[in-house]
C-alpha atoms as a PDB file:
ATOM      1  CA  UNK A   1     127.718 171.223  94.562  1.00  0.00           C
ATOM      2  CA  UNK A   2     125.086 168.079  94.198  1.00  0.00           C
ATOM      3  CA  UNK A   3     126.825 165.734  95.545  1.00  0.00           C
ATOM      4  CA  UNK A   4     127.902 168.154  98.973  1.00  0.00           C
ATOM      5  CA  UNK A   5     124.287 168.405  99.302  1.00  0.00           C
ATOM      6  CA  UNK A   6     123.230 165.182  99.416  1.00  0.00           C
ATOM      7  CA  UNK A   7     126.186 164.008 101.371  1.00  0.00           C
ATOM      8  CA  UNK A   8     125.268 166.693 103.806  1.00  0.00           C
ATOM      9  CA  UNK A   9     121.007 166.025 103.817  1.00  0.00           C
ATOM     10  CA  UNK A  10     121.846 162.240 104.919  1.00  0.00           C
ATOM     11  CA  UNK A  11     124.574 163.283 107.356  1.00  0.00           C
ATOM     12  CA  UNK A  12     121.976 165.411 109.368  1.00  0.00           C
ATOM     13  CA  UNK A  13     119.123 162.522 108.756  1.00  0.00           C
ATOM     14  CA  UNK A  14     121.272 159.715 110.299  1.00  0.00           C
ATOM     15  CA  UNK A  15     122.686 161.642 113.215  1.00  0.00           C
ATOM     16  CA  UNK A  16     118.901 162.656 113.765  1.00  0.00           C
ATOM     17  CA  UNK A  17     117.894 158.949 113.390  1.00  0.00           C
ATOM     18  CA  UNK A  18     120.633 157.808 115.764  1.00  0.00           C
ATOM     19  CA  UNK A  19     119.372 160.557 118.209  1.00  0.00           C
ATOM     20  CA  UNK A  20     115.891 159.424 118.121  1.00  0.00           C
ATOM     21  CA  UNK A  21     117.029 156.305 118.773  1.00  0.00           C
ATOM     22  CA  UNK A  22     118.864 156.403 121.566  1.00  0.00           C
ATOM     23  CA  UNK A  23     116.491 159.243 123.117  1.00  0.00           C
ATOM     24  CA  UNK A  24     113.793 156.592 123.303  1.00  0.00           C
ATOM     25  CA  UNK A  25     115.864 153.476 124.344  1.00  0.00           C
ATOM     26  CA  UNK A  26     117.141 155.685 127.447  1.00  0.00           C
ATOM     27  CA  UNK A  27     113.895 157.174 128.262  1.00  0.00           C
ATOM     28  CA  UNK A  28     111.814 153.619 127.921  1.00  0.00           C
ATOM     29  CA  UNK A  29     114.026 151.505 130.023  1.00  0.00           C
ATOM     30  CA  UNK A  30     113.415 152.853 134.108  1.00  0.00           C
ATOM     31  CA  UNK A  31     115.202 149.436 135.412  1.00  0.00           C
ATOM     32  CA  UNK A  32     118.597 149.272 136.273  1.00  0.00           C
ATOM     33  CA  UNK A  33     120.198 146.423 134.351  1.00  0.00           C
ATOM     34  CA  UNK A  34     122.990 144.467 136.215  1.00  0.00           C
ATOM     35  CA  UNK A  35     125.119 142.363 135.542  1.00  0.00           C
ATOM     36  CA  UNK A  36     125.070 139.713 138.142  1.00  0.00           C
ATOM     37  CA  UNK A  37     122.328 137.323 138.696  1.00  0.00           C
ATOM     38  CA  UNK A  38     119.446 138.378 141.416  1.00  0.00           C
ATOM     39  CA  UNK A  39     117.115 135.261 142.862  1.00  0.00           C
ATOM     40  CA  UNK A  40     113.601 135.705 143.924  1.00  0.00           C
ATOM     41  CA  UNK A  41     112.827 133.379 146.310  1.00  0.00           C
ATOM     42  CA  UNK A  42     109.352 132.201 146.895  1.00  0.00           C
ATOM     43  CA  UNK A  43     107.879 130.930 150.008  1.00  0.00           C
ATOM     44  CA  UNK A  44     106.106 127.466 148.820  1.00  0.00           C
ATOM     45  CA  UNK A  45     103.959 125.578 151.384  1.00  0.00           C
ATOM     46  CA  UNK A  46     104.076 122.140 151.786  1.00  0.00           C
ATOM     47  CA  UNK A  47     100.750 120.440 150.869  1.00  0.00           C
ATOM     48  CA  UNK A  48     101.543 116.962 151.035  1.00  0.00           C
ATOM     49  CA  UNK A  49     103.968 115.247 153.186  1.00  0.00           C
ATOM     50  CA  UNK A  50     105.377 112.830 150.524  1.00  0.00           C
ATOM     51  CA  UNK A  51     108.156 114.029 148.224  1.00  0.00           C
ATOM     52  CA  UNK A  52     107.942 114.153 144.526  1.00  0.00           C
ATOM     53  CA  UNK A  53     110.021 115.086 141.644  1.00  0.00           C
ATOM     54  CA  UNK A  54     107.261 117.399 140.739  1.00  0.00           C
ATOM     55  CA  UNK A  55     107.159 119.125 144.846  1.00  0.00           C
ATOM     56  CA  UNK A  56     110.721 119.401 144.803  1.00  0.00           C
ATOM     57  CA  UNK A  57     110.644 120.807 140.998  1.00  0.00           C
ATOM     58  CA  UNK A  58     107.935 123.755 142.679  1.00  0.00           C
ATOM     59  CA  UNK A  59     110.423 124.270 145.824  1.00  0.00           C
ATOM     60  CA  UNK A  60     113.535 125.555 143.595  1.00  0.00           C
ATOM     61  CA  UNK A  61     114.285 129.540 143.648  1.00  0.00           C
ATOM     62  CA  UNK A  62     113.442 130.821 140.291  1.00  0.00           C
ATOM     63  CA  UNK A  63     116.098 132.584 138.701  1.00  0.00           C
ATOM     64  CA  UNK A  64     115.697 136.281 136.322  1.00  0.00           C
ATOM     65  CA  UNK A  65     118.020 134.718 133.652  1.00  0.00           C
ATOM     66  CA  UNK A  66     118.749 131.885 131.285  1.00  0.00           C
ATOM     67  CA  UNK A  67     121.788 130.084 130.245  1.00  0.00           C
ATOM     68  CA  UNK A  68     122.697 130.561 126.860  1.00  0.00           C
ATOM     69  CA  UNK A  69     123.137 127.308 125.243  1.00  0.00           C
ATOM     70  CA  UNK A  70     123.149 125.836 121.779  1.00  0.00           C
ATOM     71  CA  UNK A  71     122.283 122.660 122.462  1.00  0.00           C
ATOM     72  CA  UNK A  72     120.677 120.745 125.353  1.00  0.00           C
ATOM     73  CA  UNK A  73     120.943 117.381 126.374  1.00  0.00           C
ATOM     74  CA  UNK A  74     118.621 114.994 128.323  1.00  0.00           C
ATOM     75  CA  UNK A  75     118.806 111.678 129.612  1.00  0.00           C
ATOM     76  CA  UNK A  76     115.990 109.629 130.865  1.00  0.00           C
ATOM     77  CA  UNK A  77     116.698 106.571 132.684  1.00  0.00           C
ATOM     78  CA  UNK A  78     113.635 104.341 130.751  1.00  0.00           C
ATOM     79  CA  UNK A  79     113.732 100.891 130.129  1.00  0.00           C
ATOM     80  CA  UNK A  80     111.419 100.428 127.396  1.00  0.00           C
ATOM     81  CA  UNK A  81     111.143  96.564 126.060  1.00  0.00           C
ATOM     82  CA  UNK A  82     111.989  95.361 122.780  1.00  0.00           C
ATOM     83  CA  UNK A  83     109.588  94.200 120.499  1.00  0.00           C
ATOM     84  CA  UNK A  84     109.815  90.477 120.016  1.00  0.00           C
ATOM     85  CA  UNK A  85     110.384  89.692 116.248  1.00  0.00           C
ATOM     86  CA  UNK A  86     107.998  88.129 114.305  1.00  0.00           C
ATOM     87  CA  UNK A  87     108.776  85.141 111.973  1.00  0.00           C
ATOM     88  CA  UNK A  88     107.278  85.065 108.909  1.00  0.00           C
ATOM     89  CA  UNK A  89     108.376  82.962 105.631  1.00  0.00           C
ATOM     90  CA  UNK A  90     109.922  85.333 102.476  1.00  0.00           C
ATOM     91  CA  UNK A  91     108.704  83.492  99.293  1.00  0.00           C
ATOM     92  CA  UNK A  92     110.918  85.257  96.517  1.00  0.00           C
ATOM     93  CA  UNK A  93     110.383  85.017  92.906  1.00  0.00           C
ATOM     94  CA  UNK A  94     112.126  85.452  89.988  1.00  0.00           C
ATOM     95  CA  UNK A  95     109.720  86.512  86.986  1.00  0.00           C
ATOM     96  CA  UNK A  96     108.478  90.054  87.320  1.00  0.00           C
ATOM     97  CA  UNK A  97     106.651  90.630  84.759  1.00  0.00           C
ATOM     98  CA  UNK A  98     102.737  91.944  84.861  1.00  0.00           C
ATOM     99  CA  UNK A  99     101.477  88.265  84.200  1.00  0.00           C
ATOM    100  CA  UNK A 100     103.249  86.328  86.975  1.00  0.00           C
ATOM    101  CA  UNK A 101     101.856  89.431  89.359  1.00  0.00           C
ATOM    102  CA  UNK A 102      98.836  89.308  88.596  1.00  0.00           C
ATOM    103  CA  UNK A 103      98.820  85.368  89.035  1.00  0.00           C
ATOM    104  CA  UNK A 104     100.611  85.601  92.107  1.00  0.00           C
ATOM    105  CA  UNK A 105      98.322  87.868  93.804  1.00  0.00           C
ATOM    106  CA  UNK A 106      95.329  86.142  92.657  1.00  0.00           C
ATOM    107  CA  UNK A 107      96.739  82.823  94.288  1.00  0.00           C
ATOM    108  CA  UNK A 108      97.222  84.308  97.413  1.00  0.00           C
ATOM    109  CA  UNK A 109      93.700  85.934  97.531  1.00  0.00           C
ATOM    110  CA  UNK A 110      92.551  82.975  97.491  1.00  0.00           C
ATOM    111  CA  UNK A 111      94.554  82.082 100.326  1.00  0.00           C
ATOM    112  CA  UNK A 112      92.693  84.734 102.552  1.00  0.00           C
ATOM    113  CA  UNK A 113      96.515  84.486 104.395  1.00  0.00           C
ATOM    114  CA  UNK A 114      97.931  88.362 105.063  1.00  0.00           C
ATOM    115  CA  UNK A 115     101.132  89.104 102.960  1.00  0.00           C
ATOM    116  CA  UNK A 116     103.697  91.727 101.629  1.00  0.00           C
ATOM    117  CA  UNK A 117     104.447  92.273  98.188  1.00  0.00           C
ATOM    118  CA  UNK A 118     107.878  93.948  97.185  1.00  0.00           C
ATOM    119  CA  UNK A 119     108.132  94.493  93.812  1.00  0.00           C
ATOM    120  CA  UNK A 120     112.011  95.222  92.659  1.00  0.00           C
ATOM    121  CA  UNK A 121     113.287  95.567  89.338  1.00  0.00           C
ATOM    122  CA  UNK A 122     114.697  92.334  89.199  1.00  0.00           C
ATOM    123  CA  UNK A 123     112.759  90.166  91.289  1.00  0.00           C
ATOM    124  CA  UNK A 124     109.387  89.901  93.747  1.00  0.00           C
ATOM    125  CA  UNK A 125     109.667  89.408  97.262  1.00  0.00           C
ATOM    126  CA  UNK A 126     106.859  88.440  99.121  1.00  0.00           C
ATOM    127  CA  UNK A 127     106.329  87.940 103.101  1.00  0.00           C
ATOM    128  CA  UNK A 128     103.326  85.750 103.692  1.00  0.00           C
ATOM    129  CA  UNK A 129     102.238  85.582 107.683  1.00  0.00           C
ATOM    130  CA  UNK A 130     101.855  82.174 108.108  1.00  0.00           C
ATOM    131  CA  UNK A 131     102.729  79.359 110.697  1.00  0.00           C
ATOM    132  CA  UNK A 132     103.240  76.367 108.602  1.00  0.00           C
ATOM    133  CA  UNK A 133     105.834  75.330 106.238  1.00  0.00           C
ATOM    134  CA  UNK A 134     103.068  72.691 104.611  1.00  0.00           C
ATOM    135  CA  UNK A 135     101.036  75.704 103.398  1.00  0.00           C
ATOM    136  CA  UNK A 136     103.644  77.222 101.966  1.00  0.00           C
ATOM    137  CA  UNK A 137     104.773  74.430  99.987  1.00  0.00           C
ATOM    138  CA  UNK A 138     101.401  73.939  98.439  1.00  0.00           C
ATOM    139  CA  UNK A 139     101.394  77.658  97.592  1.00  0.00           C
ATOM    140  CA  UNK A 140     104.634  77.300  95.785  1.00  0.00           C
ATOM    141  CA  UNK A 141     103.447  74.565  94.144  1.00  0.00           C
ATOM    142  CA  UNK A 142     100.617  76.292  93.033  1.00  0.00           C
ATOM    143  CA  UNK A 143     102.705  78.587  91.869  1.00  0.00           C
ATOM    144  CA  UNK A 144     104.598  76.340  89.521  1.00  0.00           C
ATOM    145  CA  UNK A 145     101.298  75.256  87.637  1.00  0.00           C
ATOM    146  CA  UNK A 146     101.943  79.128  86.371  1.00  0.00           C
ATOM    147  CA  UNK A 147     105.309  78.602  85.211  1.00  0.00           C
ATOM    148  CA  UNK A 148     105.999  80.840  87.732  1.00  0.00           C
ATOM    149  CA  UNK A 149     109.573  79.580  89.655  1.00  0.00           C
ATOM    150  CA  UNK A 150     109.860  80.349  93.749  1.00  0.00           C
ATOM    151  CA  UNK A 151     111.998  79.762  96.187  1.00  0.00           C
ATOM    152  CA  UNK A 152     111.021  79.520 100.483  1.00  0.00           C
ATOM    153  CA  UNK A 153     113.260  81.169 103.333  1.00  0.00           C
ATOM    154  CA  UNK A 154     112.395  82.067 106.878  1.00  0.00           C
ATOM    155  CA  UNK A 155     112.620  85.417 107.480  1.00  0.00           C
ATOM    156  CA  UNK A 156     112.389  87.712 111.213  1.00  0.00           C
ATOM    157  CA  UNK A 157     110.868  90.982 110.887  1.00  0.00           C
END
């Protein structure tokens, strides 16, 4: 006798819910919805004589509805210019152990020359901005008076 009850209490609530529902959806919306597009033209004066994208953009009817779309795509025609590579020297070094680091970046402080230090597990790389081979030589020379081994290459970044 429970169970008819129940069954019959949430019968009468949902089909009173659904009522209420639909009562107020009918009742709130006045406008007439169609199904074909309307457009609302506006009347846009001219300001300027000259033509822009942005006059001709203000000039187009407006329309009451939107296309539904997932994804939208946009090309724009601009040339932008590559960014000339710089060449820089890649000094790489085989110890990597605290000691030769330390040494290493104490050399090139003293340098005052701007560089890049990659530290792998294997190996140090090292990009030092400089111009001239000469000074590079001397640094991995300098280098050697730490046991520490190094090897030059030019490098583009």
């Amino acid at each position: 006798m429970k169970k008819y009850t129940l069954a019959a209490f949430f019968l009468v609530l949902g089909t009173t819910t659904i009522g209420v529902l639909v009562w107020l959806f009918s009742s709130s919306s006045g406008e007439k919805i169609s199904l074909t597009p309307t457009i609302k033209e506006k009347a846009i004066s001219k300001s300027t004589s000259k033509t822009t994208w942005v006059s001709k953009m203000a000039q187009v009817a407006t329309k009451e509805y939107q296309y539904p779309v997932n994804e939208l795509y946009i090309k724009l025609p601009l040339q932008m210019e590559k960014e000339q590579k710089k060449h820089t020297f890649q000094l790489s070094i085989n110890n990597s152990d605290e000691y030769s680091y330390f040494c290493i970046t104490q050399t090139l402080n003293s340098y005052s020359s701007p560089y890049t230090i990659i530290k792998d597990k294997e190996h140090n790389r090292i990009f030092i901005n400089a111009n001239s081979r000469k000074f590079l030589n001397e640094l991995s020379k300098r280098l050697d008076e730490y046991s520490i081994k190094s090897s030059l290459n030019e490098a583009w970044l």
